[in-house]
N, C-alpha and C. Protein backbone atom coordinates (compact mmCIF):
# COMPACT_ATOMS: atom_id res chain seq x y z
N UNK A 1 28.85 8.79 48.78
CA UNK A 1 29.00 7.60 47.96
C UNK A 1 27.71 6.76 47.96
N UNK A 2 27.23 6.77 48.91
CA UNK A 2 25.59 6.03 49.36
C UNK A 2 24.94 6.19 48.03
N UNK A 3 24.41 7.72 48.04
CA UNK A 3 23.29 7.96 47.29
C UNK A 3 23.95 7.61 45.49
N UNK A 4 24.81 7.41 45.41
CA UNK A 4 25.62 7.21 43.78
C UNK A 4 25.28 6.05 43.82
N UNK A 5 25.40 4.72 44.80
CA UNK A 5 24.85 3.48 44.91
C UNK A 5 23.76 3.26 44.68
N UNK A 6 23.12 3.58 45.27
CA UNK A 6 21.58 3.72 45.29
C UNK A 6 20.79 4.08 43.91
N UNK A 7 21.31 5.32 43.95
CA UNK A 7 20.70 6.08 42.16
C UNK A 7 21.17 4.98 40.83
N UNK A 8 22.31 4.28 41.17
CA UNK A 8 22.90 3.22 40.66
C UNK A 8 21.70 1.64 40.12
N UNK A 9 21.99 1.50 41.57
CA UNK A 9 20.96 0.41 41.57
C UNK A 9 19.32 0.56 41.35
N UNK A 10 18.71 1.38 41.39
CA UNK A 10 17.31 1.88 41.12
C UNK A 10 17.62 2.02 39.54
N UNK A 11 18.73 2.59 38.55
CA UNK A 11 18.73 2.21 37.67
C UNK A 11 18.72 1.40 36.71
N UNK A 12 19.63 0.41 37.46
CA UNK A 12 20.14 -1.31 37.25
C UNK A 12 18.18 -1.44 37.23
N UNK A 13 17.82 -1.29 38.46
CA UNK A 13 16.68 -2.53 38.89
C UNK A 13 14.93 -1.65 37.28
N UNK A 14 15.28 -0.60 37.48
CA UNK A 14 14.23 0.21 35.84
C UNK A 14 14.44 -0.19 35.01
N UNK A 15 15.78 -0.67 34.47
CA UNK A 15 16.38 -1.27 33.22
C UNK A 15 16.21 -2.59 33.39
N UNK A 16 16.03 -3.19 33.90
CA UNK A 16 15.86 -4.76 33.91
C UNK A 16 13.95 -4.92 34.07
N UNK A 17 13.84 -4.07 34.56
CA UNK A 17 12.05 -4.06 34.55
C UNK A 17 11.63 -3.29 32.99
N UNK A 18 12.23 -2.74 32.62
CA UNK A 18 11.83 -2.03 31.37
C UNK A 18 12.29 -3.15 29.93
N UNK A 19 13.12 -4.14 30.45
CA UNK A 19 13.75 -5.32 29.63
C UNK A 19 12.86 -6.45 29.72
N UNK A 20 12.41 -6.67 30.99
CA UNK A 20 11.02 -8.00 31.15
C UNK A 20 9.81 -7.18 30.40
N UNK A 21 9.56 -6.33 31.25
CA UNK A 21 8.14 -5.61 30.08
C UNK A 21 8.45 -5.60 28.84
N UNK A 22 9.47 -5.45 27.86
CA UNK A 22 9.36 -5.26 26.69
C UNK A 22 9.75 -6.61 26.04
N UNK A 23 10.11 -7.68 26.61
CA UNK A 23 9.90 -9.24 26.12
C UNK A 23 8.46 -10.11 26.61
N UNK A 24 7.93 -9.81 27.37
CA UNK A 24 6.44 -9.91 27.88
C UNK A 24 5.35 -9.33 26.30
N UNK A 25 5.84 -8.19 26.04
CA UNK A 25 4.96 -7.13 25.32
C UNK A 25 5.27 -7.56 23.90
N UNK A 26 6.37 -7.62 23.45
CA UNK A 26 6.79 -8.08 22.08
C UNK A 26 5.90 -9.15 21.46
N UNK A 27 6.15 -10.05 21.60
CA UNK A 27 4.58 -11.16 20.88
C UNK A 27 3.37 -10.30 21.08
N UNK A 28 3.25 -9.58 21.73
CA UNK A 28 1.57 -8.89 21.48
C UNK A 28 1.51 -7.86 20.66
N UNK A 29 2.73 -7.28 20.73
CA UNK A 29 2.78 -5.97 19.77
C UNK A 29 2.97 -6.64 18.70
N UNK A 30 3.95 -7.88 18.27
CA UNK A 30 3.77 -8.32 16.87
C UNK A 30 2.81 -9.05 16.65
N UNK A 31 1.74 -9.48 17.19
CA UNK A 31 0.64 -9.99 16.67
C UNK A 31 -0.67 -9.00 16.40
N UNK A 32 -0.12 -7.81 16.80
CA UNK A 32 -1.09 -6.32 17.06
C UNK A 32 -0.78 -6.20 15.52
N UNK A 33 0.51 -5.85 15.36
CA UNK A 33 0.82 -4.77 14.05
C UNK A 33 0.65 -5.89 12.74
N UNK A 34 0.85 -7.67 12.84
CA UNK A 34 0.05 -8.53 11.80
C UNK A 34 -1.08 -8.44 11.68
N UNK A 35 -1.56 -8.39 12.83
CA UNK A 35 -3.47 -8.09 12.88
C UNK A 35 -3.91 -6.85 11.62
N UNK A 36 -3.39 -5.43 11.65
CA UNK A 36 -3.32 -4.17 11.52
C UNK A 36 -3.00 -4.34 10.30
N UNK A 37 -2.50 -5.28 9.50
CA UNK A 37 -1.73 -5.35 8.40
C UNK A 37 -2.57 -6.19 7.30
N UNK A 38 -2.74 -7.19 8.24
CA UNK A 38 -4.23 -8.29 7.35
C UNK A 38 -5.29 -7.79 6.91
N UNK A 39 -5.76 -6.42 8.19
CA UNK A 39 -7.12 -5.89 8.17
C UNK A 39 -6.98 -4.68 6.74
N UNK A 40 -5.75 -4.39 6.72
CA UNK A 40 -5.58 -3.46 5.20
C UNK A 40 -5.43 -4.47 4.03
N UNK A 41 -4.42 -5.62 4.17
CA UNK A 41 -4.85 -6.12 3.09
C UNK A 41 -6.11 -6.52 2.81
N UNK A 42 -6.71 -7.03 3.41
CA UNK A 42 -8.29 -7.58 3.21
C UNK A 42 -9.36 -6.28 1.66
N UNK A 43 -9.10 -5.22 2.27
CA UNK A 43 -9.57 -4.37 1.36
C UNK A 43 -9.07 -4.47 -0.14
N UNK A 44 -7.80 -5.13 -0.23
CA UNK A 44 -6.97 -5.63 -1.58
C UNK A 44 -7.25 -6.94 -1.96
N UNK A 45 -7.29 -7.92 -1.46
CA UNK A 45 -7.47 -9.31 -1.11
C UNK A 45 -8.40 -9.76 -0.21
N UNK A 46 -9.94 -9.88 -0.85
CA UNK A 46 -11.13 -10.11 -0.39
C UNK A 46 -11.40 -11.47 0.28
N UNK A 47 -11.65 -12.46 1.46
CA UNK A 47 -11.98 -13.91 1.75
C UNK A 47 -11.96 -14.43 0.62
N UNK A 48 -13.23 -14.24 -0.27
CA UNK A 48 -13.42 -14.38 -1.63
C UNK A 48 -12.52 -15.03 -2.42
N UNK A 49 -11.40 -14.37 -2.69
CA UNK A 49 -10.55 -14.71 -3.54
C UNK A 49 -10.25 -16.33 -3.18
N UNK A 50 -10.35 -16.85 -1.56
CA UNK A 50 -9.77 -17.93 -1.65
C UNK A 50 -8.57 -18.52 -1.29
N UNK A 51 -7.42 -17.74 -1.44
CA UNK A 51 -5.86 -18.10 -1.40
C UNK A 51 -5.71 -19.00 -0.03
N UNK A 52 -4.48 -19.49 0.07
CA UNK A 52 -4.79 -20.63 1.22
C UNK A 52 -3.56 -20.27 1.58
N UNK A 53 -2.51 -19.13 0.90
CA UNK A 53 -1.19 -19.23 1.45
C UNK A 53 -1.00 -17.97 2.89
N UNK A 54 -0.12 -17.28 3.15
CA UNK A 54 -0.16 -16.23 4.24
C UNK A 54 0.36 -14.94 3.53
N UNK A 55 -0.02 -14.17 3.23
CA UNK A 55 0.41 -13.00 2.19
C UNK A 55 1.39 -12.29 2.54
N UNK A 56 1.49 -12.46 4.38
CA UNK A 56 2.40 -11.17 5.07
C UNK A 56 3.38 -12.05 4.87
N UNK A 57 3.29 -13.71 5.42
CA UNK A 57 4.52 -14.34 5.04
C UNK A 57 5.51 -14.53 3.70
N UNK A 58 4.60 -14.23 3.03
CA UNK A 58 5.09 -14.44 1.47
C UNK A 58 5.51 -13.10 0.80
N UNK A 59 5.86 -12.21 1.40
CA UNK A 59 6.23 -10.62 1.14
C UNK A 59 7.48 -10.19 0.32
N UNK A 60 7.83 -9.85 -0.70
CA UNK A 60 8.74 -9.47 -1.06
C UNK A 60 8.88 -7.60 -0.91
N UNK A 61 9.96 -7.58 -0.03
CA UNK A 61 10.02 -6.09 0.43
C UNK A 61 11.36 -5.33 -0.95
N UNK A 62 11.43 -6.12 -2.14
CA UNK A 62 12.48 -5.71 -2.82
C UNK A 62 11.68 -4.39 -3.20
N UNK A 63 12.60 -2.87 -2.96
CA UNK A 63 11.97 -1.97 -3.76
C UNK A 63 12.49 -2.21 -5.34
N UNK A 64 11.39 -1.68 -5.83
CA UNK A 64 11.81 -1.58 -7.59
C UNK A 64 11.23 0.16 -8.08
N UNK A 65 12.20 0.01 -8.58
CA UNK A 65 11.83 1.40 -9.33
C UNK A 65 10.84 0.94 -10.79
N UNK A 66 9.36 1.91 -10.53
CA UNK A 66 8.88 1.23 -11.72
C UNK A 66 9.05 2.70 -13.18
N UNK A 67 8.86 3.71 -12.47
CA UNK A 67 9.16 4.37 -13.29
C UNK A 67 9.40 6.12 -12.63
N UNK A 68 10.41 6.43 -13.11
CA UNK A 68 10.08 8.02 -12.50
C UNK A 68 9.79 9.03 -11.26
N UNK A 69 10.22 8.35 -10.55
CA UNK A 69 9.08 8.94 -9.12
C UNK A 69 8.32 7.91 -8.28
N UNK A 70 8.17 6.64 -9.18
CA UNK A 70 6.90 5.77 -8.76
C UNK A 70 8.31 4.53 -8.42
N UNK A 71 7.61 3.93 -7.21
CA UNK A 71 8.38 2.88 -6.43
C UNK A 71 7.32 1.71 -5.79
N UNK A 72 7.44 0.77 -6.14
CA UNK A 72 6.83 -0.57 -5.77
C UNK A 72 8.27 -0.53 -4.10
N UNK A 73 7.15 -0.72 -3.17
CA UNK A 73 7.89 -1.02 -1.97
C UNK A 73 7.41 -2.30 -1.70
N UNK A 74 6.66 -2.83 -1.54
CA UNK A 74 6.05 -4.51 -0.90
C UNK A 74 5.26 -5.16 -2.23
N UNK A 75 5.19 -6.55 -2.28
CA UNK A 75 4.47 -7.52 -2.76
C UNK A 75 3.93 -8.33 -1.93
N UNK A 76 2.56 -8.13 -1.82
CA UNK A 76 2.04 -9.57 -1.04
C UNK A 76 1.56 -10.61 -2.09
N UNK A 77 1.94 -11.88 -2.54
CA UNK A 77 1.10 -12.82 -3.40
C UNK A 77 -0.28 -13.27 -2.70
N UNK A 78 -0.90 -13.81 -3.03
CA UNK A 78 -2.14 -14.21 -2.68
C UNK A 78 -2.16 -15.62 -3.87
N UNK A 79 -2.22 -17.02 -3.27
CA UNK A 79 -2.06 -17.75 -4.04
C UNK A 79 -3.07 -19.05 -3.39
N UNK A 80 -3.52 -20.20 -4.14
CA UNK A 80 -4.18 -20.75 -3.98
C UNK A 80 -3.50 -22.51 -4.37
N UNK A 81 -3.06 -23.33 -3.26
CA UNK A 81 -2.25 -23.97 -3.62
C UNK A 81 -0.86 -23.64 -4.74
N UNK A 82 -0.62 -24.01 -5.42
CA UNK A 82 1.18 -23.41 -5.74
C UNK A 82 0.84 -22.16 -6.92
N UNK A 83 -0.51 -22.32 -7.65
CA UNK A 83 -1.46 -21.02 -8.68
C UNK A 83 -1.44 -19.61 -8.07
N UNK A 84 -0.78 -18.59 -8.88
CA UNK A 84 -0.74 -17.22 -8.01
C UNK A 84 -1.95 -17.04 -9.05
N UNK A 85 -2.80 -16.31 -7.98
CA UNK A 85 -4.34 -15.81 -8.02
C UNK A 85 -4.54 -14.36 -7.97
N UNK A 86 -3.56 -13.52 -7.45
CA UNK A 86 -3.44 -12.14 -7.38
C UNK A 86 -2.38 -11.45 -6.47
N UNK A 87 -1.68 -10.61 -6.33
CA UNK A 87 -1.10 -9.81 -5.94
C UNK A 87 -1.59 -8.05 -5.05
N UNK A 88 -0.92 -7.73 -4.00
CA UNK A 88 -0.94 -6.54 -3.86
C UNK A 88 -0.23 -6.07 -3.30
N UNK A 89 0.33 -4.63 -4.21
CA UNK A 89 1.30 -4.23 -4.86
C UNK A 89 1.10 -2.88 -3.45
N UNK A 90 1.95 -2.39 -2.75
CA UNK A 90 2.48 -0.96 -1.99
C UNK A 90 3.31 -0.17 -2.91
N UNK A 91 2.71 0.69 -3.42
CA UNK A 91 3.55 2.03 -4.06
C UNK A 91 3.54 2.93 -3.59
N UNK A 92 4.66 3.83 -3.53
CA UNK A 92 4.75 4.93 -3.68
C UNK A 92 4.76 5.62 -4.82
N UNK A 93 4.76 7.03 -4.71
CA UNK A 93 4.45 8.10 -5.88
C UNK A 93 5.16 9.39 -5.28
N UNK A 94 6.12 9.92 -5.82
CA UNK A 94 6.77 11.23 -4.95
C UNK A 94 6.21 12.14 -5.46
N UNK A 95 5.00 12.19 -6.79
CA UNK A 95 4.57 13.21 -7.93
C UNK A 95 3.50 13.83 -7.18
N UNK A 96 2.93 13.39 -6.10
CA UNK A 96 1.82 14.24 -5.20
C UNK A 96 2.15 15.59 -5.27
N UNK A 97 1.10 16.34 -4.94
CA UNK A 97 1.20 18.11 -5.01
C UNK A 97 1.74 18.30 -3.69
N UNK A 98 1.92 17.49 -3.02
CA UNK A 98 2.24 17.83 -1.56
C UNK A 98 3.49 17.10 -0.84
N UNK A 99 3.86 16.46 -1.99
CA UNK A 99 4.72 15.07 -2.00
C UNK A 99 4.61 13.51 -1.91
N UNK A 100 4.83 12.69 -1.10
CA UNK A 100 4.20 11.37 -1.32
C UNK A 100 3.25 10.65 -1.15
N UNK A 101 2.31 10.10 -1.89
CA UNK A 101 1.50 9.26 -2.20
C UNK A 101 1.61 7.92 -1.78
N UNK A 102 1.30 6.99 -0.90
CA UNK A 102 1.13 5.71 -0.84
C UNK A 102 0.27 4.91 -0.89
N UNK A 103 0.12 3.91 -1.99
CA UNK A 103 -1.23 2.87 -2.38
C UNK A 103 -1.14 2.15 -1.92
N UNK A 104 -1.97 1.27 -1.97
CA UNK A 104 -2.30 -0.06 -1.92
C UNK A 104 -2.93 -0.65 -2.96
N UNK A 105 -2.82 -1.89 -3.75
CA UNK A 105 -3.25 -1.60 -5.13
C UNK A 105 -3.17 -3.60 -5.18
N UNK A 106 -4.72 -4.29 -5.37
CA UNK A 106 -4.80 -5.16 -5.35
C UNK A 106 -4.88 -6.18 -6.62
N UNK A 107 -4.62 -6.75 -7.77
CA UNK A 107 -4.33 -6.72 -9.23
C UNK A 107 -4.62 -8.34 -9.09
N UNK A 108 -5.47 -8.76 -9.91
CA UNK A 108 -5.76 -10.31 -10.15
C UNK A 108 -4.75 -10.88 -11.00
N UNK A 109 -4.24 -12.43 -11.31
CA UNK A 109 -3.77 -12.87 -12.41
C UNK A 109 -3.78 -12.47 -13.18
N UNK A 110 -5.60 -12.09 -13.77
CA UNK A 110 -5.50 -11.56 -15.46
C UNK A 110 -5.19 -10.15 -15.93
N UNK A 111 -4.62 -9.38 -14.56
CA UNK A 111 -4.54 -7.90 -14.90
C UNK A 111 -5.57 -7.23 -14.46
N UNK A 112 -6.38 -7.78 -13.74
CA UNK A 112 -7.60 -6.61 -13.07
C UNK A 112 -7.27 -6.07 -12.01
N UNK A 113 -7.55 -4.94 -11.88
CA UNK A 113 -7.60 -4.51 -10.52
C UNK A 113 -9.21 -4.59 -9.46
N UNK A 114 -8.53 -5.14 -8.52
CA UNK A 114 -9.62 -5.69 -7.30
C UNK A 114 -9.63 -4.44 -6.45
N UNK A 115 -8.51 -3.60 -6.21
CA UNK A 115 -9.48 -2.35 -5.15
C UNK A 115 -8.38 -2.05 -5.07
N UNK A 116 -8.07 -0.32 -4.89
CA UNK A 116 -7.05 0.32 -4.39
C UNK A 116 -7.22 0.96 -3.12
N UNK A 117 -6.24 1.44 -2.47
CA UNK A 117 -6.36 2.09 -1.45
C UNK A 117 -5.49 3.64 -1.05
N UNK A 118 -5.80 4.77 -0.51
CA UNK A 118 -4.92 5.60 -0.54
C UNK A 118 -4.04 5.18 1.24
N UNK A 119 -2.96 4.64 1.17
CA UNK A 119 -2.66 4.57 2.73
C UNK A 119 -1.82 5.86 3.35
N UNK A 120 -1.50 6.75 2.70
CA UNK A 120 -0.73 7.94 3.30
C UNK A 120 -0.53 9.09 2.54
N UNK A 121 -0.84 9.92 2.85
CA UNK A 121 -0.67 11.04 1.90
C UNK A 121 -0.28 12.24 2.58
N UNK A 122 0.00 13.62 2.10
CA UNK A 122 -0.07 14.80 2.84
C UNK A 122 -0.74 15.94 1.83
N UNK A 123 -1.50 15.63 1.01
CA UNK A 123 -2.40 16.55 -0.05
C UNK A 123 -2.60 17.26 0.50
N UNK A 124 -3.28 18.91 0.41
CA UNK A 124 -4.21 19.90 0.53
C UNK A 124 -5.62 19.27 1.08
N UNK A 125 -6.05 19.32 2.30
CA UNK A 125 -7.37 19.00 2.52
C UNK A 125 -8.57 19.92 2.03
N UNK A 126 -9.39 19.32 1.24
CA UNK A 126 -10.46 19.62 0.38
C UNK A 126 -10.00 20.11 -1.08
N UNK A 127 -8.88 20.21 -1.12
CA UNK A 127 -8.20 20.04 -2.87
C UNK A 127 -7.63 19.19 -3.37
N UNK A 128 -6.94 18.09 -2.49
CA UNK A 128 -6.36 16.85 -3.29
C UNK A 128 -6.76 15.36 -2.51
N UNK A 129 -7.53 15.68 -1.09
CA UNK A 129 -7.81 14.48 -0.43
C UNK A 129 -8.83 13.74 -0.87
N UNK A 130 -10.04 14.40 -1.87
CA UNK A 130 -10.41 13.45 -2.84
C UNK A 130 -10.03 11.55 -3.22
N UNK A 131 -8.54 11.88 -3.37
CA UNK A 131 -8.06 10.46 -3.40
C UNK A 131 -8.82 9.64 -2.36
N UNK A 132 -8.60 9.86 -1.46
CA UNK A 132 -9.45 8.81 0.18
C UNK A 132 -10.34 8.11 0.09
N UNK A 133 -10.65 7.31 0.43
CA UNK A 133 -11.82 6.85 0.13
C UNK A 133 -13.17 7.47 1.04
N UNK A 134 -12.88 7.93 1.96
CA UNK A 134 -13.70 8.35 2.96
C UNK A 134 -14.13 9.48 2.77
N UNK A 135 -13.48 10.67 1.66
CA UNK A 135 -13.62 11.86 1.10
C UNK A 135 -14.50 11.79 -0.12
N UNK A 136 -14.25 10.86 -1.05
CA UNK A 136 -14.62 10.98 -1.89
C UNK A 136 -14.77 9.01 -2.94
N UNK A 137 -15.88 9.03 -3.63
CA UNK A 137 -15.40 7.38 -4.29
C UNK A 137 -14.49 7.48 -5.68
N UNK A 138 -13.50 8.65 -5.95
CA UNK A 138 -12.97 8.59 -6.89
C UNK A 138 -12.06 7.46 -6.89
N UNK A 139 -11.47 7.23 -5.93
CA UNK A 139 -10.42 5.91 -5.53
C UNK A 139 -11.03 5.04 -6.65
N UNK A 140 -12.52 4.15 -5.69
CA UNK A 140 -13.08 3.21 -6.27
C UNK A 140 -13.04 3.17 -7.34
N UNK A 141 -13.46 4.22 -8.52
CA UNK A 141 -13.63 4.22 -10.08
C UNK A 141 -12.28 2.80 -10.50
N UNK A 142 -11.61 2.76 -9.70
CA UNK A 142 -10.21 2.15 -10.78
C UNK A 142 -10.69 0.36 -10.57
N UNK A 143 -11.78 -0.23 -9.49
CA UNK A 143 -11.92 -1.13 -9.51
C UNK A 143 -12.74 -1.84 -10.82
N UNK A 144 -11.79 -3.28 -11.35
CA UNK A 144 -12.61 -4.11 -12.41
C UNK A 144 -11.59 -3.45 -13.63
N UNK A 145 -10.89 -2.16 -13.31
CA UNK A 145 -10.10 -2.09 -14.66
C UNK A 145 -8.76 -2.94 -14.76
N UNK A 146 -8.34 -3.01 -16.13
CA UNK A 146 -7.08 -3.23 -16.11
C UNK A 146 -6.06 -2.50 -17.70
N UNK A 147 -5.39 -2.74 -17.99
CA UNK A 147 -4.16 -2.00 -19.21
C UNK A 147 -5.02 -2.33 -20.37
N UNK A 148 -6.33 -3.36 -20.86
CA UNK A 148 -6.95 -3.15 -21.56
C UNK A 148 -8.60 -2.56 -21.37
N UNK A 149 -8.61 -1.96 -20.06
CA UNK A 149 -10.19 -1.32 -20.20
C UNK A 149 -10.20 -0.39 -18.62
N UNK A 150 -9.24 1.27 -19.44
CA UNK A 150 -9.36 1.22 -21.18
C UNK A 150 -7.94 0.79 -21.35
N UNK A 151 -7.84 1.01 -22.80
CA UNK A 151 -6.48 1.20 -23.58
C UNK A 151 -5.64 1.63 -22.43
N UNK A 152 -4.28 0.96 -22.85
CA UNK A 152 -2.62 1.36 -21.99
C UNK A 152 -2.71 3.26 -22.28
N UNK A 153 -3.00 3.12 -23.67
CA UNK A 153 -2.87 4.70 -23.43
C UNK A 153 -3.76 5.58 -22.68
N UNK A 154 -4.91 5.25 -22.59
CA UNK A 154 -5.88 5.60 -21.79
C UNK A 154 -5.63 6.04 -20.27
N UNK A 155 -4.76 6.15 -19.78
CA UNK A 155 -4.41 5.31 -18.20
C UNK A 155 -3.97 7.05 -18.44
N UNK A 156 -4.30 8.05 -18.37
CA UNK A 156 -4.47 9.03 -17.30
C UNK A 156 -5.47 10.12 -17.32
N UNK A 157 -5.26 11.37 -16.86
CA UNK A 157 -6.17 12.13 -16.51
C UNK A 157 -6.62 13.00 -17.60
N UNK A 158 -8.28 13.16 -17.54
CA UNK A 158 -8.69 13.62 -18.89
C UNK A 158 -8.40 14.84 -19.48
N UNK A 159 -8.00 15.64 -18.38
CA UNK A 159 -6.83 16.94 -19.08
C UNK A 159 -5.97 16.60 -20.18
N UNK A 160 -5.29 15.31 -19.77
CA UNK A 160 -3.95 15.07 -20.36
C UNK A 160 -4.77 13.67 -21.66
N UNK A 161 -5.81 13.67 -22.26
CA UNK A 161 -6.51 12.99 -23.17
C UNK A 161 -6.72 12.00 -22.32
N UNK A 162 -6.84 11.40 -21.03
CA UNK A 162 -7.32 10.08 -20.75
C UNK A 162 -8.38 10.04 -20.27
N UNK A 163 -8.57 8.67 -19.79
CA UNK A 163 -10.05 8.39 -19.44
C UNK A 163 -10.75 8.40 -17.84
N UNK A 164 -9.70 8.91 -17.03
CA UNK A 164 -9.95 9.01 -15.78
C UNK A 164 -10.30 11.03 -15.07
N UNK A 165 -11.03 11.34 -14.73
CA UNK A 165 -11.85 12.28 -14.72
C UNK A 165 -10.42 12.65 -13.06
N UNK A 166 -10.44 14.12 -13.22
CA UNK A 166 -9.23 14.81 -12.42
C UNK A 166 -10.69 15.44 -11.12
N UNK A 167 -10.33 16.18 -9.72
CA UNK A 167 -11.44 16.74 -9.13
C UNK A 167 -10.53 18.22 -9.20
N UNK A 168 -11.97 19.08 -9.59
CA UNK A 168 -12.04 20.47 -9.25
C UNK A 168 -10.66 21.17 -9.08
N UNK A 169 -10.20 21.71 -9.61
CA UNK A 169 -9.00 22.46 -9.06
C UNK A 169 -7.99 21.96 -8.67
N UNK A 170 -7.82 20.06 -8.94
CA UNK A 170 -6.37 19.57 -8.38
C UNK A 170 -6.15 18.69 -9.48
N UNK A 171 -5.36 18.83 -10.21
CA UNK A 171 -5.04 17.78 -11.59
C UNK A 171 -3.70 16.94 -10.90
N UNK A 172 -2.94 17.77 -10.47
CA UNK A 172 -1.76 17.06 -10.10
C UNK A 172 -1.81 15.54 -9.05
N UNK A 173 -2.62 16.06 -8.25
CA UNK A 173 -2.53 14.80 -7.64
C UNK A 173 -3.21 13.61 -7.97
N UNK A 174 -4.36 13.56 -8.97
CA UNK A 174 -5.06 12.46 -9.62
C UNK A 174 -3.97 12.05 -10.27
N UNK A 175 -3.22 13.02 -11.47
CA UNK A 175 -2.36 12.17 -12.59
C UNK A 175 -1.01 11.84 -11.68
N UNK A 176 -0.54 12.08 -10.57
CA UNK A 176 0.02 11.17 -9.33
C UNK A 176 -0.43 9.67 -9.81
N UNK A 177 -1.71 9.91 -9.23
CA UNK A 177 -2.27 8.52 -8.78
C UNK A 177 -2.56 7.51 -9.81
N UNK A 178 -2.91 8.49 -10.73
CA UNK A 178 -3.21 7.44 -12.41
C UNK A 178 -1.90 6.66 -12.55
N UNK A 179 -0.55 8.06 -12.64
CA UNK A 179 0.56 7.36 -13.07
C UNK A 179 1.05 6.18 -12.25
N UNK A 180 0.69 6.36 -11.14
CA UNK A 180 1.52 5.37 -10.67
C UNK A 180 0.54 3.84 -10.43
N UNK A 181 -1.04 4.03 -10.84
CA UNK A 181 -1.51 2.60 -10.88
C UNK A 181 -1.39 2.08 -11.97
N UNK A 182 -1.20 3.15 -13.18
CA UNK A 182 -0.52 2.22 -14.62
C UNK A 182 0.88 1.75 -14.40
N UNK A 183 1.67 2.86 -13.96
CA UNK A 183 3.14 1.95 -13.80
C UNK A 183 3.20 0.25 -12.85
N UNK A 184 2.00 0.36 -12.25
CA UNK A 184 2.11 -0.54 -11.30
C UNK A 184 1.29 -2.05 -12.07
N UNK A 185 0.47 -1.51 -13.07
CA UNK A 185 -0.86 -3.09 -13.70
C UNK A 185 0.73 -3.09 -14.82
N UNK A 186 1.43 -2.29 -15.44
CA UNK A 186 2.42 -2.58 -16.28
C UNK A 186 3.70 -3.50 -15.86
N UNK A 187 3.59 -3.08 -14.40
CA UNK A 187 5.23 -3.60 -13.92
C UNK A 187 4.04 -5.41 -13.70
N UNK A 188 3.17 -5.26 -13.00
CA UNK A 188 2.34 -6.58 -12.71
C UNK A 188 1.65 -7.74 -14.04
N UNK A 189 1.77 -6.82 -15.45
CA UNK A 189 1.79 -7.84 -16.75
C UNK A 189 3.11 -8.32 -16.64
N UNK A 190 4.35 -7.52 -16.51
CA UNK A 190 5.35 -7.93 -17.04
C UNK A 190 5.88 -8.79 -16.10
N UNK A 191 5.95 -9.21 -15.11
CA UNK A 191 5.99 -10.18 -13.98
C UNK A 191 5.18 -10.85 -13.40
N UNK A 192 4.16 -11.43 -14.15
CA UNK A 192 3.19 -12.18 -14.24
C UNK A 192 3.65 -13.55 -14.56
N UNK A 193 3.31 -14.66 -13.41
CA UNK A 193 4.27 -16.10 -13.27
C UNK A 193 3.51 -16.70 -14.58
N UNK A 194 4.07 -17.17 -15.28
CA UNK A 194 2.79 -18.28 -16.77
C UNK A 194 3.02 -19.62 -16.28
C-alpha cells in the first residue's frame, strides 16, 4: 500500500509543479507568439503607414468564403485615429498543386496592395516554391498593384491571357496565388468603410 501512496503523491506533487510552471510561463509565451505575429505583420503594414491603433487587437477572425477554394481567415485593420488606412487580409487557397496556400496580403484604403507574403505552403520544392520570397521575387511583382493596374480582368496568369507571368513548369500554383489575391483586392473594394 506504501509504494501506491507514494507513486500517488509524487504525482499529486508533478502536477501541481507542472500547473505553477505553466501559469509562470503563460504571459511569456503570450507575449512571445504577439511578438511573432507583429514581426509578420510589419512586412504587410510598414511603421510608415502610421496607424496608431493595435492590429492584433482589432482582428476579425470571421472566416468568409471569398470565392471557390479561396477563404479570408483574419483581418487586421490598420487605422489612424477612427480613418481605416489599410488592411491585412490572411487567406487561404486550397487550389495549390500540393494543396494549401496561405498569404498574407497587405491592401491600402485605395485598393493597393502594400506587400504580400507566402506564410505556408507544401508546393514541390524547386517547381512551385517560387512563390517565397526567399526563393524567388515573384511574390514581390504584386506590390503597388491594385483591380485597376492592371484591369480586374487582367488578374491572372499569362497562360490563361493575364498579366502576371507563371515560373517554368508550374502554372498551377501561380494561378493559386493570382486567384486568390484578386478574390481578396475584390472582397477588400467591396468592404471598403466610405
Amino acid at each position: 500500500m506504501k509504494p501506491a501512496l507514494w507513486l500517488g503523491l509524487v504525482a499529486l506533487l508533478a502536477a501541481l509543479a507542472l500547473g505553477i510552471v505553466a501559469q509562470v510561463a503563460e504571459p511569456r509565451i503570450a507575449r512571445l507568439q504577439r511578438a511573432a505575429e507583429l514581426e509578420r505583420l510589419r512586412v504587410a503594414l510598414p511603421p510608415a503607414l502610421e496607424f496608431d491603433n493595435d492590429p492584433i487587437a482589432d482582428v476579425d477572425t470571421q472566416i468568409v468564403e471569398l470565392a471557390p477554394g479561396i477563404s479570408l481567415r483574419e483581418t487586421y485593420p490598420a487605422r489612424k485615429g477612427r480613418r481605416l488606412i489599410a488592411r491585412v487580409f490572411k487567406v487561404r487557397t486550397q487550389a495549390g498543386y500540393s494543396g494549401a496556400i496561405d498569404l498574407l496580403m497587405g491592401v491600402r484604403a485605395n485598393g493597393e496592395v502594400i506587400n504580400v507574403r507566402v506564410l505556408a505552403h507544401r508546393e514541390t520544392p524547386g517547381l512551385g516554391d517560387p512563390i517565397e520570397e526567399s526563393k524567388s521575387d515573384w511574390i514581390t511583382r504584386f506590390t503597388g498593384r491594385s483591380l485597376s493596374n492592371p484591369d480586374a480582368e487582367r488578374w491572372a496568369v499569362s497562360k490563361d491571357g493575364g498579366a502576371f507571368d507563371a515560373f517554368s513548369g508550374a502554372t498551377i500554383t501561380p494561378r493559386a496565388v493570382v486567384e486568390a489575391l484578386k478574390a481578396t483586392l475584390e472582397f477588400a473594394a467591396r468592404t471598403q468603410p466610405t
